[in-house]
N, C-alpha and C. Protein backbone atom coordinates (compact mmCIF):
# COMPACT_ATOMS: atom_id res chain seq x y z
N UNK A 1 -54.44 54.83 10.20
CA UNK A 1 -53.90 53.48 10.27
C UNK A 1 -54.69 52.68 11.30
N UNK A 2 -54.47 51.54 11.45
CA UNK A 2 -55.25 50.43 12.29
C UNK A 2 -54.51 50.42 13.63
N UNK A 3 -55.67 49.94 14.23
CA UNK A 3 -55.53 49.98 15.74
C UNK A 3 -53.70 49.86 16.49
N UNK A 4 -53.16 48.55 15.43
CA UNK A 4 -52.15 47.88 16.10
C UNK A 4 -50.95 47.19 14.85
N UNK A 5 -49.92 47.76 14.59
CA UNK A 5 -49.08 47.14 13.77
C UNK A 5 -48.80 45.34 14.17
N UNK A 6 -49.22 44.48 13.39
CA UNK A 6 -48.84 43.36 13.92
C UNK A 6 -47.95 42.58 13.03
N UNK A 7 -46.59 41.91 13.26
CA UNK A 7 -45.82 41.32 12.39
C UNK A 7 -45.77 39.58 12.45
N UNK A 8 -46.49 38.94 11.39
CA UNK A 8 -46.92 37.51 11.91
C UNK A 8 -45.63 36.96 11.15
N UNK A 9 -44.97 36.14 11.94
CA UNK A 9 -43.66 35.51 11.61
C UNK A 9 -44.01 33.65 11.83
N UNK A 10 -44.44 33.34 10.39
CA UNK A 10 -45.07 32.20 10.61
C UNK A 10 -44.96 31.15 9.28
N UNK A 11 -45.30 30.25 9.01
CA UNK A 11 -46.00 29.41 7.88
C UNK A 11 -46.76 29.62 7.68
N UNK A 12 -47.26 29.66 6.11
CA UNK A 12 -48.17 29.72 5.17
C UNK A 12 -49.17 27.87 5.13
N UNK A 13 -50.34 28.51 5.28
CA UNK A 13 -51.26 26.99 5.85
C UNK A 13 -52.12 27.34 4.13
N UNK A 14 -52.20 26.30 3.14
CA UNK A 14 -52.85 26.62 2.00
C UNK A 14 -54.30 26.41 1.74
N UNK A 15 -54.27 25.99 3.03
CA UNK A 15 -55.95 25.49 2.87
C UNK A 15 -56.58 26.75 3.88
N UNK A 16 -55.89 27.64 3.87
CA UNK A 16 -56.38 28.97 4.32
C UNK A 16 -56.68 29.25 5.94
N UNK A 17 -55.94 28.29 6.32
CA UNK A 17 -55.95 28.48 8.13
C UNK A 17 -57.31 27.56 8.76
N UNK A 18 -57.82 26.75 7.95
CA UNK A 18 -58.32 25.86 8.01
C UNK A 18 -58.60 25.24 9.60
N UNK A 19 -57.38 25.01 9.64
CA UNK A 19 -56.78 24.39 11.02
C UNK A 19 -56.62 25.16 12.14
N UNK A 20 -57.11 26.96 11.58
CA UNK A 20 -57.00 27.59 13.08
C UNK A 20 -55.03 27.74 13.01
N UNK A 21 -54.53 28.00 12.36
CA UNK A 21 -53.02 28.23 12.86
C UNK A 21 -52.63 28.82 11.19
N UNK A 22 -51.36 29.25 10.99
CA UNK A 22 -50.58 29.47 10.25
C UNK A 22 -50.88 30.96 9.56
N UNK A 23 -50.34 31.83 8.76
CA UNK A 23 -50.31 33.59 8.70
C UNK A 23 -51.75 33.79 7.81
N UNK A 24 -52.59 32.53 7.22
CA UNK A 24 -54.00 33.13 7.01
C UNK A 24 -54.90 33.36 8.04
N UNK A 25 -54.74 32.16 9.14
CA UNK A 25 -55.64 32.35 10.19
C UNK A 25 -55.43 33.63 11.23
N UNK A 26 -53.96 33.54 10.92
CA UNK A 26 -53.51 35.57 11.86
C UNK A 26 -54.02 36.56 11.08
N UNK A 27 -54.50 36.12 10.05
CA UNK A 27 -54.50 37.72 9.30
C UNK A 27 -56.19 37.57 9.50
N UNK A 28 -56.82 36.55 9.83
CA UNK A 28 -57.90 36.92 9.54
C UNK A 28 -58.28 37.44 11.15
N UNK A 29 -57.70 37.25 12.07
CA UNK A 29 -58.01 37.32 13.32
C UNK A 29 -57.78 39.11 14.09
N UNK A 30 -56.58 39.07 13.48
CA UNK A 30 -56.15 40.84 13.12
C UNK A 30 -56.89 41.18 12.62
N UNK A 31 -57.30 41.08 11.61
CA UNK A 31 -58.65 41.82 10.55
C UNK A 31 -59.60 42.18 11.02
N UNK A 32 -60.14 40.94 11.96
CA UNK A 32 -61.65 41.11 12.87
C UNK A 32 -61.23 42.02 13.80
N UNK A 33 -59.91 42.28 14.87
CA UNK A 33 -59.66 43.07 15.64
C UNK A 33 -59.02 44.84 15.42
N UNK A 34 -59.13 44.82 13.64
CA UNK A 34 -58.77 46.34 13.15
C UNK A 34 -57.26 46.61 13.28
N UNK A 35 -56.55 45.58 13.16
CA UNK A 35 -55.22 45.75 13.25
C UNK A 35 -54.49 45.46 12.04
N UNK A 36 -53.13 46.05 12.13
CA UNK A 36 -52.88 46.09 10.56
C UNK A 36 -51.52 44.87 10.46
N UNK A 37 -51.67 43.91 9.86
CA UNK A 37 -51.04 42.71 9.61
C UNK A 37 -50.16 42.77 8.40
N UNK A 38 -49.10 42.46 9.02
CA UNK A 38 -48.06 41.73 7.99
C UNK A 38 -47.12 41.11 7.95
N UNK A 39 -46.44 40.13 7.24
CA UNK A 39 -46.08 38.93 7.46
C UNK A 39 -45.01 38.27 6.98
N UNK A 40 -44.13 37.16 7.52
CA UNK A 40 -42.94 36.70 6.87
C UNK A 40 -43.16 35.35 6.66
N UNK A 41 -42.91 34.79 5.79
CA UNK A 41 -43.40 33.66 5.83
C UNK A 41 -41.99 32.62 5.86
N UNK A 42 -42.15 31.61 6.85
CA UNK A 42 -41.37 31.00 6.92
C UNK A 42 -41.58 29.15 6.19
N UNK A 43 -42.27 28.82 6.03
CA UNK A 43 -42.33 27.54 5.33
C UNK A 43 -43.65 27.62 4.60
N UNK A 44 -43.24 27.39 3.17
CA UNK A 44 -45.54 26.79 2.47
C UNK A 44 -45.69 25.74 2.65
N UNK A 45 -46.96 25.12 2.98
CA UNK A 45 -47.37 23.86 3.29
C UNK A 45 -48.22 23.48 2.21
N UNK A 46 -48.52 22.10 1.67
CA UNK A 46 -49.42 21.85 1.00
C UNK A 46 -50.11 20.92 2.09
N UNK A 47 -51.29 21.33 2.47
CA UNK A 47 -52.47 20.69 2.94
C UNK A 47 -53.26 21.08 3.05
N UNK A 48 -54.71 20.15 3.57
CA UNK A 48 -55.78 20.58 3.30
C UNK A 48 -56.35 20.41 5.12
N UNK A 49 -57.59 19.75 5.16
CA UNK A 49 -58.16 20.05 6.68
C UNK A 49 -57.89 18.56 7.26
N UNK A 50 -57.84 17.71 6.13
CA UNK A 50 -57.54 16.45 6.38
C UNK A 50 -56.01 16.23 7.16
N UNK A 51 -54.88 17.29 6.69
CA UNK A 51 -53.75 16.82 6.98
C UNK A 51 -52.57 17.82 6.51
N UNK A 52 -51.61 17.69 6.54
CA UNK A 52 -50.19 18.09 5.83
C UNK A 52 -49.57 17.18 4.90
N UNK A 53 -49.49 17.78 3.75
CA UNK A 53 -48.89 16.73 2.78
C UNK A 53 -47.32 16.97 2.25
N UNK A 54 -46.58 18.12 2.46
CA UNK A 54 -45.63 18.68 2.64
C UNK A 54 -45.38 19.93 2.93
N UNK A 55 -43.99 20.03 2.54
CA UNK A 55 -43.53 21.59 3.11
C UNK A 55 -42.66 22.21 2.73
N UNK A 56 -42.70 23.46 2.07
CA UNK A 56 -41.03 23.44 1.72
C UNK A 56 -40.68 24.51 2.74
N UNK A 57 -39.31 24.58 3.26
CA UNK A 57 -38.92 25.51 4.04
C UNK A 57 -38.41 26.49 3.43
N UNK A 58 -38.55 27.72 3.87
CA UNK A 58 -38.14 29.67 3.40
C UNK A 58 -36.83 29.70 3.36
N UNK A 59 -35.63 29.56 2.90
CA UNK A 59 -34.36 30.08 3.10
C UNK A 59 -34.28 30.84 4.73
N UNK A 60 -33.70 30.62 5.54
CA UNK A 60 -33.33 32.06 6.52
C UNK A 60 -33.20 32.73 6.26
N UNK A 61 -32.30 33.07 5.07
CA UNK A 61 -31.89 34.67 4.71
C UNK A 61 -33.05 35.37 4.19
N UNK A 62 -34.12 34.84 3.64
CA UNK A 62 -35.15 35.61 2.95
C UNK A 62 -36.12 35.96 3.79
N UNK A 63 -36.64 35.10 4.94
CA UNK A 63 -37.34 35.19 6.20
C UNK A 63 -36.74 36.81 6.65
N UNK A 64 -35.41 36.51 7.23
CA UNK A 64 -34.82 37.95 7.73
C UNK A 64 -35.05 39.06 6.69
N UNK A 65 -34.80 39.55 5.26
CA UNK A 65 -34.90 40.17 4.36
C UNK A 65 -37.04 41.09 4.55
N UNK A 66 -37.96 39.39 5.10
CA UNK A 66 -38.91 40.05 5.13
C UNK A 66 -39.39 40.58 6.00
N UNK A 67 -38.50 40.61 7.09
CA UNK A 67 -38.86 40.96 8.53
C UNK A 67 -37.93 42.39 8.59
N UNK A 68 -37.21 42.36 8.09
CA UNK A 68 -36.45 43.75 7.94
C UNK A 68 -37.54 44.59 6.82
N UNK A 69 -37.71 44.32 5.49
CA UNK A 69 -38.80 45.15 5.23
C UNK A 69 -39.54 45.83 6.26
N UNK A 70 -40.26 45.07 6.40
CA UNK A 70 -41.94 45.13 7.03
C UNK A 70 -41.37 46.39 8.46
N UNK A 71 -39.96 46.14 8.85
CA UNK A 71 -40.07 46.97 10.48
C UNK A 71 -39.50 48.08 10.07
N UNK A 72 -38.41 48.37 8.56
CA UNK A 72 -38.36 49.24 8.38
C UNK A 72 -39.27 50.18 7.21
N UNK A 73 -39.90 49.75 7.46
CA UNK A 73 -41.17 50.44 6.57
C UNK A 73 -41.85 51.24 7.46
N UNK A 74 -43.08 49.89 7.93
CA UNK A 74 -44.44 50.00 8.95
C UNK A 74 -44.29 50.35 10.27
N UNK A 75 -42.81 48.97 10.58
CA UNK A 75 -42.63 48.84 12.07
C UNK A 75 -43.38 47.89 12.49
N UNK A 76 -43.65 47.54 13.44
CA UNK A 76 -44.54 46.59 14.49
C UNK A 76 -44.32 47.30 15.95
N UNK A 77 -45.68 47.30 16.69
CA UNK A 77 -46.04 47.18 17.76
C UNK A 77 -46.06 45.58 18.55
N UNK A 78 -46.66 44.42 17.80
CA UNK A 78 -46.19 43.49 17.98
C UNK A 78 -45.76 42.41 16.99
N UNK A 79 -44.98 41.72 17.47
CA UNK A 79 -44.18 40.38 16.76
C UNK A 79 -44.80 39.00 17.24
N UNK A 80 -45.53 38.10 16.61
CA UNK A 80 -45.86 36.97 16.96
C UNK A 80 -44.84 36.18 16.13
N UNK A 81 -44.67 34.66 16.46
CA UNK A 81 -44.40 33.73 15.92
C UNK A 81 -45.18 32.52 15.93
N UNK A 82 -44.67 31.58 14.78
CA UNK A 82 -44.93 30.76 14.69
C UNK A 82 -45.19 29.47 13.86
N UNK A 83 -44.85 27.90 13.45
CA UNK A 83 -44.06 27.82 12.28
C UNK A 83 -42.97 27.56 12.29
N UNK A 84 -41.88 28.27 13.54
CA UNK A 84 -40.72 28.22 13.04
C UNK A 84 -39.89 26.47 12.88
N UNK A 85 -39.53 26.54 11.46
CA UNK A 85 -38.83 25.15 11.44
C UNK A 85 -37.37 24.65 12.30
N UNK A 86 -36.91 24.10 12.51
CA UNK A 86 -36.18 23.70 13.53
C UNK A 86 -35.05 24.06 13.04
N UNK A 87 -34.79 23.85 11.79
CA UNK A 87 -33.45 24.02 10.85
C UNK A 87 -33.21 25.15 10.63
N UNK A 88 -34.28 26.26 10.36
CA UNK A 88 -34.50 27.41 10.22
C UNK A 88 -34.69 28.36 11.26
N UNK A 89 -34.71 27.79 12.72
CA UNK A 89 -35.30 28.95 13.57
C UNK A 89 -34.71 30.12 13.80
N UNK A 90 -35.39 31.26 14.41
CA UNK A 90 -34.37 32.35 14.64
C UNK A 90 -33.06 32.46 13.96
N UNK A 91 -32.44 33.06 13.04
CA UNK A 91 -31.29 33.49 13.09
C UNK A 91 -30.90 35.21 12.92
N UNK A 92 -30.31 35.60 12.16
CA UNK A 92 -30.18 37.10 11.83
C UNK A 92 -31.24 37.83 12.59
N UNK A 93 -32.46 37.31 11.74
CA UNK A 93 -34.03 38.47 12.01
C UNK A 93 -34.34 38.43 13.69
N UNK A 94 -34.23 37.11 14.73
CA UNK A 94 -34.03 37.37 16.03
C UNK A 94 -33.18 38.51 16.44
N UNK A 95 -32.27 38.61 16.01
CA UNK A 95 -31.26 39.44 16.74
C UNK A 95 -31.64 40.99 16.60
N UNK A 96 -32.54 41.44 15.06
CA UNK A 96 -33.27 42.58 14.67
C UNK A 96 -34.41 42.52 15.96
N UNK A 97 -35.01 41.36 15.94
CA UNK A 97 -36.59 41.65 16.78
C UNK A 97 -36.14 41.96 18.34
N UNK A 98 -35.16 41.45 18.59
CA UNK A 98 -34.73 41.58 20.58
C UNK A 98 -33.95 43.02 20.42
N UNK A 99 -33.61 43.38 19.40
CA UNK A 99 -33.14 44.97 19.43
C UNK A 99 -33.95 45.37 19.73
N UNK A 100 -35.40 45.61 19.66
CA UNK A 100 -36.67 46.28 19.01
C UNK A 100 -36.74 46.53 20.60
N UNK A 101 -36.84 45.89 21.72
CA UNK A 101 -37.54 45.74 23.20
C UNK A 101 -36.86 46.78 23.97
């Protein structure tokens, strides 16, 4: 297995992290560092480098559903965030990740 379980808890950027942020630009950054990535996605965006043109937000409950996968599977060594929508932040799956410490 890879160096480092990493769990990216983030938005989906469609123009492929373009912008330096959102779970393509983590995965590619993990990748270069041999670590093994995987991810919940909390909002898709449609934009490009120019901008954000919308967004739809993840349900909470499905966010938590993918964050429970992924830790009872793989696990994580670490948890990043990021993304999180205001309406949506933390709920259930926080209370899983502060168990974890």
């Amino acid at each position: 297995m890879a160096r480092g379980r990493v769990l990216l808890i983030a938005g989906s950027d469609s123009s492929g992290g373009a912008g330096g942020s959102g779970l393509e630009a983590g995965q590619k950054v993990l990748a270069a560092h041999g670590c093994y990535a995987m991810t919940a996605t909390t909002a898709l965006t449609v934009q490009n480098t120019t901008g954000v043109k919308g967004i739809h937000v993840i349900p909470a409950e499905f966010v938590e559903r993918q964050v429970e996968a992924c830790l009872e599977d793989v696990g994580a060594d670490v948890i990043t965030t990021g993304g999180l929508t205001p309406s949506k932040a933390p709920t259930g799956w926080w209370s899983r990740v502060k168990g974890m410490s």
